[in-house]
Protein backbone atom coordinates (compact mmCIF):
# COMPACT_ATOMS: atom_id res chain seq x y z
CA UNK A 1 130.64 100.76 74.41
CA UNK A 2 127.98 100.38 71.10
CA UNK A 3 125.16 101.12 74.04
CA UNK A 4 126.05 103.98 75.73
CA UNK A 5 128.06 105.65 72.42
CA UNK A 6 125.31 105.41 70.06
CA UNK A 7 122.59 106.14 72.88
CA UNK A 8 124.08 109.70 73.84
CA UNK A 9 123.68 110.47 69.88
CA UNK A 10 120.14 109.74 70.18
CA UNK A 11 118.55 111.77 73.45
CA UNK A 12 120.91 110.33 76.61
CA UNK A 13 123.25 112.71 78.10
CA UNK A 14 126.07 111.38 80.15
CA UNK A 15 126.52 112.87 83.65
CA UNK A 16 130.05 112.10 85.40
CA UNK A 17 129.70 111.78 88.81
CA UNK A 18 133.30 111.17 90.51
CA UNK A 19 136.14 111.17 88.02
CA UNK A 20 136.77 110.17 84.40
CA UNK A 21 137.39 106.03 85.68
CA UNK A 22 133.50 105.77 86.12
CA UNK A 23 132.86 105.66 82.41
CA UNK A 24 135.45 103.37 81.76
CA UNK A 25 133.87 100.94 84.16
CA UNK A 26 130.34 101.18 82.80
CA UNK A 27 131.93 100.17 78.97
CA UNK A 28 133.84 96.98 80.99
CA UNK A 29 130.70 95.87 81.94
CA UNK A 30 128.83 96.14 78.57
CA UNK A 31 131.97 95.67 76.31
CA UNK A 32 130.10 92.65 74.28
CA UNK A 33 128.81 95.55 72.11
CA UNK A 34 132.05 96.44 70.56
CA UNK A 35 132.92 93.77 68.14
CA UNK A 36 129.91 92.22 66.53
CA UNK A 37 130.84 89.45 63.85
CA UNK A 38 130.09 90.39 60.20
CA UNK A 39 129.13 87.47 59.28
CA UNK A 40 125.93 86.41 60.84
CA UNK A 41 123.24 84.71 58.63
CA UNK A 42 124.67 81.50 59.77
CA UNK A 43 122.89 79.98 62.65
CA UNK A 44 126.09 78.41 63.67
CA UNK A 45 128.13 82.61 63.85
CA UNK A 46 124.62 83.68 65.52
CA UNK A 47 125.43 80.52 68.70
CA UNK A 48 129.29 81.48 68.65
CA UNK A 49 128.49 85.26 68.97
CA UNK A 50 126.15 84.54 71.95
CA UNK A 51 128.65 82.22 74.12
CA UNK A 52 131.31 84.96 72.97
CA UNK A 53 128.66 87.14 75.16
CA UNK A 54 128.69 84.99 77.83
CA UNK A 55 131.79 84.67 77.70
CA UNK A 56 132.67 88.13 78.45
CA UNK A 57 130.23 88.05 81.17
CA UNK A 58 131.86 85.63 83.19
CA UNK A 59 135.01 87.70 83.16
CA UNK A 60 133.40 90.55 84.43
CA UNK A 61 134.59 90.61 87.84
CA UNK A 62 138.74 89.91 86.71
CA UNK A 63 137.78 92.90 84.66
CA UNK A 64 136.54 95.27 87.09
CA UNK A 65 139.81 93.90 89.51
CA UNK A 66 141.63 95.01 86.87
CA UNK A 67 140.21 98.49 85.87
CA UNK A 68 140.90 99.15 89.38
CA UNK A 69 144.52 98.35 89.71
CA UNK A 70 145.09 100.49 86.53
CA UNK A 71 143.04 103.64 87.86
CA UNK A 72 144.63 102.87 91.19
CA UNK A 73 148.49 102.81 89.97
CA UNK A 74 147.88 105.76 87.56
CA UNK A 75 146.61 107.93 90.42
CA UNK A 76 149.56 106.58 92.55
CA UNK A 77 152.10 108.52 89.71
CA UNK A 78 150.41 110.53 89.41
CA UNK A 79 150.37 112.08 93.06
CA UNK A 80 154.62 110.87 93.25
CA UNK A 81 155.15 113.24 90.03
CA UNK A 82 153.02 116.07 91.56
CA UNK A 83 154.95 115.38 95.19
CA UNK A 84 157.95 115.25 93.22
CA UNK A 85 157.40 118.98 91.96
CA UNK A 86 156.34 120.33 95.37
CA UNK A 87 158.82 122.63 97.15
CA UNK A 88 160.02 121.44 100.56
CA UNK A 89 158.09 124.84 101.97
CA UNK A 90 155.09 124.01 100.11
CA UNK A 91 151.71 123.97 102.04
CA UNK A 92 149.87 121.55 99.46
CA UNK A 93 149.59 117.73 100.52
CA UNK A 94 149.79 114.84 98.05
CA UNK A 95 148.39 112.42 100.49
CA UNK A 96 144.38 110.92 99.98
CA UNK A 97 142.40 107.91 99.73
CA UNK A 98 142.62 105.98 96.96
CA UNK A 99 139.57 104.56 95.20
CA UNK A 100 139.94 100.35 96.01
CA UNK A 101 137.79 97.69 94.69
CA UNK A 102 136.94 96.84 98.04
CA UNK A 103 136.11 100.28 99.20
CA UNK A 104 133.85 100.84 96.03
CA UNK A 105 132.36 97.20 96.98
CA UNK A 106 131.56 98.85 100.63
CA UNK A 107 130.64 101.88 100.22
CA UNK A 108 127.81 100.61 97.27
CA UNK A 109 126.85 97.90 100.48
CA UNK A 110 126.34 100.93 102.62
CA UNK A 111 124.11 102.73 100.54
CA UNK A 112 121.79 100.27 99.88
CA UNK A 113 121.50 99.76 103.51
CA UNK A 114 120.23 103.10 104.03
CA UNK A 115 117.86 102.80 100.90
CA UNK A 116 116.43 99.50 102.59
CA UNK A 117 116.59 97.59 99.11
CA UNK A 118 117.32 93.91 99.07
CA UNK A 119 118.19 91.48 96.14
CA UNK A 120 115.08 89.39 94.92
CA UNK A 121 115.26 86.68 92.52
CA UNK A 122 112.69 87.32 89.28
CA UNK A 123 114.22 84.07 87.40
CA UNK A 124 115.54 84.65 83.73
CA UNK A 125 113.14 82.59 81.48
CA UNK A 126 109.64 84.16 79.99
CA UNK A 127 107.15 82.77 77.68
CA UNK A 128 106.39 84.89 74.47
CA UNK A 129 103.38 85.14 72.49
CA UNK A 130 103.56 81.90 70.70
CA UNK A 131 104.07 80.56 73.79
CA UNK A 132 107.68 79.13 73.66
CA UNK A 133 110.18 79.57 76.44
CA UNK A 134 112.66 82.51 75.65
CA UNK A 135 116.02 82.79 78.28
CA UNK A 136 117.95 85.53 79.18
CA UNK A 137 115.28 87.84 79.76
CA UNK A 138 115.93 88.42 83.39
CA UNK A 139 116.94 92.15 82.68
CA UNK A 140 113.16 92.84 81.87
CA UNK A 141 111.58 90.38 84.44
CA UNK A 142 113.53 92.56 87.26
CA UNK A 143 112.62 95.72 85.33
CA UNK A 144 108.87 94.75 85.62
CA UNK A 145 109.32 93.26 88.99
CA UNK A 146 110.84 96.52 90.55
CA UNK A 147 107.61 98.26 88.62
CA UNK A 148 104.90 96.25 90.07
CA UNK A 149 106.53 96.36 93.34
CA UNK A 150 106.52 100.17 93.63
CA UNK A 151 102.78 100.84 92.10
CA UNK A 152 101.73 98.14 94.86
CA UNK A 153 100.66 95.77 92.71
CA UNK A 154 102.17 92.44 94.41
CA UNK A 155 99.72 91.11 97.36
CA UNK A 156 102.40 89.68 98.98
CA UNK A 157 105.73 90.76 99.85
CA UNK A 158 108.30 89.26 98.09
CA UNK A 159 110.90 90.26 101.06
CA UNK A 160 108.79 88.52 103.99
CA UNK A 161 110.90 85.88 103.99
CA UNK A 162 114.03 87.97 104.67
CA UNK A 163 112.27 89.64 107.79
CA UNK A 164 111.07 85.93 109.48
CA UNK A 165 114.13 84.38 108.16
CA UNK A 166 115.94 87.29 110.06
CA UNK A 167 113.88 86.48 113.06
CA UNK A 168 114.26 82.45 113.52
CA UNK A 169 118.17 82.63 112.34
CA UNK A 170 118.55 85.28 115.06
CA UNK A 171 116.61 83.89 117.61
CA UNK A 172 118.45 80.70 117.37
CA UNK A 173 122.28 82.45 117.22
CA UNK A 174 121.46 84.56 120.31
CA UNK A 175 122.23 87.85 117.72
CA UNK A 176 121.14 89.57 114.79
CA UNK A 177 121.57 88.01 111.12
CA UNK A 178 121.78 90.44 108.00
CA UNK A 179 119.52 90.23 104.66
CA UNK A 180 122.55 89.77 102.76
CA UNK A 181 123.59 86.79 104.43
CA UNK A 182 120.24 84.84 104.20
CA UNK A 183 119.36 82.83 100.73
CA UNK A 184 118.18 84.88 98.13
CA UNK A 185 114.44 85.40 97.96
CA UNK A 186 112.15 84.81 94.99
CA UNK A 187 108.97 85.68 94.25
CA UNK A 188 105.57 84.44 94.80
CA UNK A 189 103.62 82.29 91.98
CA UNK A 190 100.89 85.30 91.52
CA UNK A 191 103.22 87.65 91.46
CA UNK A 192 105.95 86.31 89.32
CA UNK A 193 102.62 85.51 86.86
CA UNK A 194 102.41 89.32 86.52
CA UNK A 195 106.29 90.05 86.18
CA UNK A 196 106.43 87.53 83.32
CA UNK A 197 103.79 89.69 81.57
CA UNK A 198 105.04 92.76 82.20
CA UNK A 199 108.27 91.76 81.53
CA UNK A 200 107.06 90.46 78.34
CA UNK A 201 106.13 93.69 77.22
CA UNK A 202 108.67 95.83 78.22
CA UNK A 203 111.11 93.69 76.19
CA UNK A 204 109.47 94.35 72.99
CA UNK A 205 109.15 98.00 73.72
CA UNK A 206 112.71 98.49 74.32
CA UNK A 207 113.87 96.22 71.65
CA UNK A 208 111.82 97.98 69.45
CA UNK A 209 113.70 101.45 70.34
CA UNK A 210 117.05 100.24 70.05
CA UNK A 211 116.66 98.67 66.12
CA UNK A 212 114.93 101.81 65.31
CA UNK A 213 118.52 102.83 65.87
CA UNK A 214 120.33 100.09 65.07
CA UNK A 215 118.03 97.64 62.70
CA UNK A 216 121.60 95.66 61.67
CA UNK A 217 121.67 94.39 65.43
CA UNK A 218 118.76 91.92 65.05
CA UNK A 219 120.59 90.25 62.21
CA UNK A 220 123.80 90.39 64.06
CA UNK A 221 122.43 88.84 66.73
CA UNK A 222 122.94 91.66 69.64
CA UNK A 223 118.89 91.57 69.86
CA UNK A 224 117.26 88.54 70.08
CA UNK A 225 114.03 86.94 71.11
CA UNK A 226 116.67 84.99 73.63
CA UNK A 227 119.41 87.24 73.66
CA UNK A 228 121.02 89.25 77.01
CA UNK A 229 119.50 92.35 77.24
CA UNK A 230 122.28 94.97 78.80
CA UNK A 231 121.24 98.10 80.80
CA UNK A 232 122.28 100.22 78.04
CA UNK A 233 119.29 99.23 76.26
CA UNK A 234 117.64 101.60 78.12
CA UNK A 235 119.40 104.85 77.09
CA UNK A 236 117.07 104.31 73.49
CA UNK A 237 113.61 104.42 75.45
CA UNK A 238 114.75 107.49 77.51
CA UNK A 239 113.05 110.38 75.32
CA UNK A 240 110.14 108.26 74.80
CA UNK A 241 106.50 109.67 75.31
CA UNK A 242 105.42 106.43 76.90
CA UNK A 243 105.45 105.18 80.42
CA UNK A 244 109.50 103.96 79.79
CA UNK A 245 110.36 107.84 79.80
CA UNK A 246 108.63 108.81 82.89
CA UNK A 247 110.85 106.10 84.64
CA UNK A 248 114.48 106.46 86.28
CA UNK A 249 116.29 103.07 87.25
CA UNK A 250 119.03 102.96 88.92
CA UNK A 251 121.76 99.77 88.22
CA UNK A 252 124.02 98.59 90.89
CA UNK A 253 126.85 96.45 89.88
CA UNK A 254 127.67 93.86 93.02
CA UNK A 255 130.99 93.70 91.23
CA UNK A 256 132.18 97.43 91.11
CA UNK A 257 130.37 98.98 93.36
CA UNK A 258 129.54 101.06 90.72
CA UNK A 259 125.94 102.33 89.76
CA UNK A 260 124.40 103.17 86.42
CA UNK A 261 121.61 105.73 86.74
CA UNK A 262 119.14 106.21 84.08
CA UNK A 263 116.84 109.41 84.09
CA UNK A 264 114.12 109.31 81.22
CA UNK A 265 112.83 112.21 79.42
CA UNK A 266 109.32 112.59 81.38
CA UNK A 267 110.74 111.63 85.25
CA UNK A 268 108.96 113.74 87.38
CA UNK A 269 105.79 114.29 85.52
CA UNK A 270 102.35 112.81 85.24
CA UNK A 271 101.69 109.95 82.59
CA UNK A 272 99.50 110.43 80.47
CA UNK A 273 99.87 114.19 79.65
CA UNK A 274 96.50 116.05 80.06
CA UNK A 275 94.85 118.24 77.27
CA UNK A 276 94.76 121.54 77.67
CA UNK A 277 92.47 123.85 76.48
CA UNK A 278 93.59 127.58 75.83
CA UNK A 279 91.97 130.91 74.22
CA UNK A 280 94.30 133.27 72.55
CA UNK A 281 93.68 137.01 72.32
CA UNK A 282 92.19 137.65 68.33
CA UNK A 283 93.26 140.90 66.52
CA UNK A 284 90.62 142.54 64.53
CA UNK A 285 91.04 141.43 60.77
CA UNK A 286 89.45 141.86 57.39
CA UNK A 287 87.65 139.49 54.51
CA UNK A 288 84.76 138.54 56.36
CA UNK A 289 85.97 137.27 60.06
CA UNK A 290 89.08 135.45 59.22
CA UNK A 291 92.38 135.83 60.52
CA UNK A 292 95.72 136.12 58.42
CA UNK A 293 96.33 133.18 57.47
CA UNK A 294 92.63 132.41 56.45
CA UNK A 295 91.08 130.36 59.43
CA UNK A 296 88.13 131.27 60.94
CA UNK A 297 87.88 133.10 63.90
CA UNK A 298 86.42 130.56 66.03
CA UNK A 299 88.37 128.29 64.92
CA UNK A 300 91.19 129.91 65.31
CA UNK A 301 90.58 131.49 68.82
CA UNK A 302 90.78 127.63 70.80
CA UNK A 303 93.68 125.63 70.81
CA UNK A 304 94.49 121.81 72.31
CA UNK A 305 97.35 121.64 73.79
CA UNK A 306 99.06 118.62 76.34
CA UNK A 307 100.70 119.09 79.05
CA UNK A 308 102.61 117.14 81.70
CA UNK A 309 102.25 118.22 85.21
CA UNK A 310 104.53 117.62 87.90
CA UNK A 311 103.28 114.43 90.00
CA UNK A 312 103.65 113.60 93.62
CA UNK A 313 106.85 112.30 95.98
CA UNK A 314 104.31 109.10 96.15
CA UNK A 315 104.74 108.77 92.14
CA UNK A 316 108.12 110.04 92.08
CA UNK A 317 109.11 106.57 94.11
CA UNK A 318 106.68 104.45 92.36
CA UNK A 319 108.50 105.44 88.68
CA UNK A 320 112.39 104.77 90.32
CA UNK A 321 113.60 101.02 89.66
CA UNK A 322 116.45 99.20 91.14
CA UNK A 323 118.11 96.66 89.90
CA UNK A 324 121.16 94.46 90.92
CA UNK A 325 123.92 93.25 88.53
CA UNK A 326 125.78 90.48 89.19
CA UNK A 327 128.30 89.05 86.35
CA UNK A 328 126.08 87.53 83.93
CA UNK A 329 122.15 88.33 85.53
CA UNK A 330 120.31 90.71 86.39
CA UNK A 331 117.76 91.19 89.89
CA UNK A 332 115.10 93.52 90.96
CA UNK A 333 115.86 95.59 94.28
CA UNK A 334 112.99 95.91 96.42
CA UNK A 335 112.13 97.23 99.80
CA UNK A 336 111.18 95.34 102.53
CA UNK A 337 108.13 96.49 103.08
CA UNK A 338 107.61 93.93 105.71
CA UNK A 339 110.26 94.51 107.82
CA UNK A 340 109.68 98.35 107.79
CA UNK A 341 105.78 97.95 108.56
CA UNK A 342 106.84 95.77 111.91
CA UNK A 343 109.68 98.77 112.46
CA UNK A 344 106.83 101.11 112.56
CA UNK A 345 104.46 99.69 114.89
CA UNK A 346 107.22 99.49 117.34
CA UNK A 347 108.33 102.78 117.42
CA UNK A 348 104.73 103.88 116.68
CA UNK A 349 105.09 105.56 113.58
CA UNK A 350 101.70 106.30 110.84
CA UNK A 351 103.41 107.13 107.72
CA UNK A 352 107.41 106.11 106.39
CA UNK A 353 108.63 106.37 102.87
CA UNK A 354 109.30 102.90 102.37
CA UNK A 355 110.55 103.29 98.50
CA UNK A 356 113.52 105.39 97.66
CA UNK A 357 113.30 108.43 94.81
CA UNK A 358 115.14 109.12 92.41
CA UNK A 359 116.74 112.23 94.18
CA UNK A 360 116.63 110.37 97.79
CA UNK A 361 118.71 107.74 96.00
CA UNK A 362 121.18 110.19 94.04
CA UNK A 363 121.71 112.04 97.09
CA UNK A 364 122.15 108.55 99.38
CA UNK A 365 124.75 107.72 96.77
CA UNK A 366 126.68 111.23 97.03
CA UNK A 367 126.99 110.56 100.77
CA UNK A 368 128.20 107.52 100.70
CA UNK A 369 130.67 108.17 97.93
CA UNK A 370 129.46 105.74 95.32
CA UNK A 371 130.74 105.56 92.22
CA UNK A 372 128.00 106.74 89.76
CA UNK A 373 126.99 107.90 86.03
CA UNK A 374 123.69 109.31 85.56
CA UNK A 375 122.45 108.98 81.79
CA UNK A 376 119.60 112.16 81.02
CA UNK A 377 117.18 111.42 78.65
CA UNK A 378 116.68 115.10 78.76
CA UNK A 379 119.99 116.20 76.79
């Protein structure tokens, strides 16, 4: 798709993880970028181009179905032709699992089970500087929400509800009741006061990194004040210097069962860099205590430098977001911090990792066979 194609040109690297049908997924999901309308100075194109958009979304799930029917029935010939050119005495077998919609579905469930992340609802309307309502920005209000969350700045937990919800429902069944099958949570005035802001911010940062690339998108109406942000939009701030590139966030599509995994430039490091300080050794020169190319010795003996040092599992967690994707919207993944805090006290515990890292979620997602890409703003 126009994301993730023009992003890997630009500092993301595209890591398969499980087969060449992952990538073909990912552009399903984001295919509104292919075909932008040429004409679009007309208020009336700009409208048509956006329900086009939503449009597309709404289909998403018939077009994951069918993605996987196709992969599915080309791996099926595939194994007849090679079982067809095996020799009756022939030790090799043809047979193994193929990849299902349903099994993808499941085995994404499972995962986020053992991460103990649960969908919370961050709403999809913000108010921008001139204070007017702008829509479709729920991509950055989960972005921000999954942020806050993990630096600790919400007071209350937006997943208490799930844990006494759990409780009463169970109680009153005689057995236990899973998150997923309780109404969707949302969060609390306070704190959805500081997603809004965030959120707020983070969309004008990112915007601004994707028409550095592509300025013709903001006439063509791809970025907007209320446009649909896409996921991709994030493979433009990877190599950034700025808190966006010390971030990974991770994107599960609900659909799929497929996950989009973003790894910025600076994951892993300390933000802000610190200065450094260093002496160099000074040869002896001539013409009066300069060096060869003409500075002074003292100035020329100290140097600033800044470096990023490597932070803390505690940070590492903080900087990985989680988002949901359902067709059409986007939702912060959060831990339920309540839940797990009761979960200690009864089995007595002082200290559990509550929020998953990046490498505690790749390698949850490698043992539960999920599909996955993981885009490196490193390359």
């Amino acid at each position: 798709n126009g994301g993730s194609g023009s992003g890997s040109g630009s500092g993301g690297g595209k890591k398969k993880k499980r087969g060449g049908t992952n990538n073909n997924k990912q552009r399903g999901r984001s295919s509104s970028f292919s075909s932008p309308h040429s004409d679009s100075s007309e208020e009336s194109d700009a409208k048509s181009r956006r329900e086009n958009i939503d449009a597309r979304l709404k289909d998403h799930s018939d077009l994951v179905r069918g993605l996987f029917a196709k992969d599915n029935q080309m791996e099926k010939d595939n194994r007849k032709r090679r079982t067809n050119n095996l020799s009756s005495s022939s030790s090799v077998s043809s047979k193994g699992q193929v990849t299902t919609l349903q099994n993808s579905v499941q085995s994404q469930s499972q995962a986020l089970s053992e991460l103990n992340i649960v969908p919370v609802e961050a709403g999809a309307n913000n108010i921008n500087e001139q204070n007017q309502t702008i829509c479709n920005s729920c991509f950055y209000l989960s972005l921000a929400a999954s942020y806050l969350s993990g630096v600790g700045a919400f007071a209350e937990d937006p997943t208490k509800s799930y844990y006494l919800n759990t409780l009463n429902t169970g109680a009153s069944s005689g057995g236990s009741v899973a998150t997923v099958e309780l109404e969707i949570a949302t969060l609390p005035h306070k704190e959805k006061q500081l997603t809004m802001n965030l959120a707020l911010q983070l969309k004008r940062a990112i915007e601004a990194a994707v028409l550095l690339v592509h300025p013709d998108w903001a006439e063509s109406g791809m970025v907007g004040e209320s446009v649909q942000a896409f996921s991709d939009f994030l493979v433009y701030a990877l190599d950034s210097d700025s808190v966006l590139g010390h971030w990974a966030i991770a994107v599960f599509d609900e659909a799929s069962g497929f996950v989009d995994v973003y790894r910025g430039r600076h994951y892993g490091k300390v933000y802000p860099p610190t200065k450094v300080k260093s002496r160099r050794s000074m040869s002896k020169t001539r013409g009066g205590g300069r060096d060869s190319k003409g500075r002074r010795e003292s100035d020329a003996a100290t140097r600033v430098k800044w470096k990023y040092k490597v932070c803390d599992e505690e940070t590492r967690r903080a900087n990985t977001l989680t988002l949901r994707y359902i067709p059409g919207h986007y939702q912060p993944l959060l831990p339920e911090l309540t839940k797990m805090k009761h979960s200690m006290r009864s089995r007595r515990e002082d200290n559990v990792n509550p929020r998953p890292s990046l490498e505690h979620t790749l390698a949850t997602l490698e043992k539960w066979n999920v599909l996955h890409v993981v885009t490196d703003g490193r390359a």
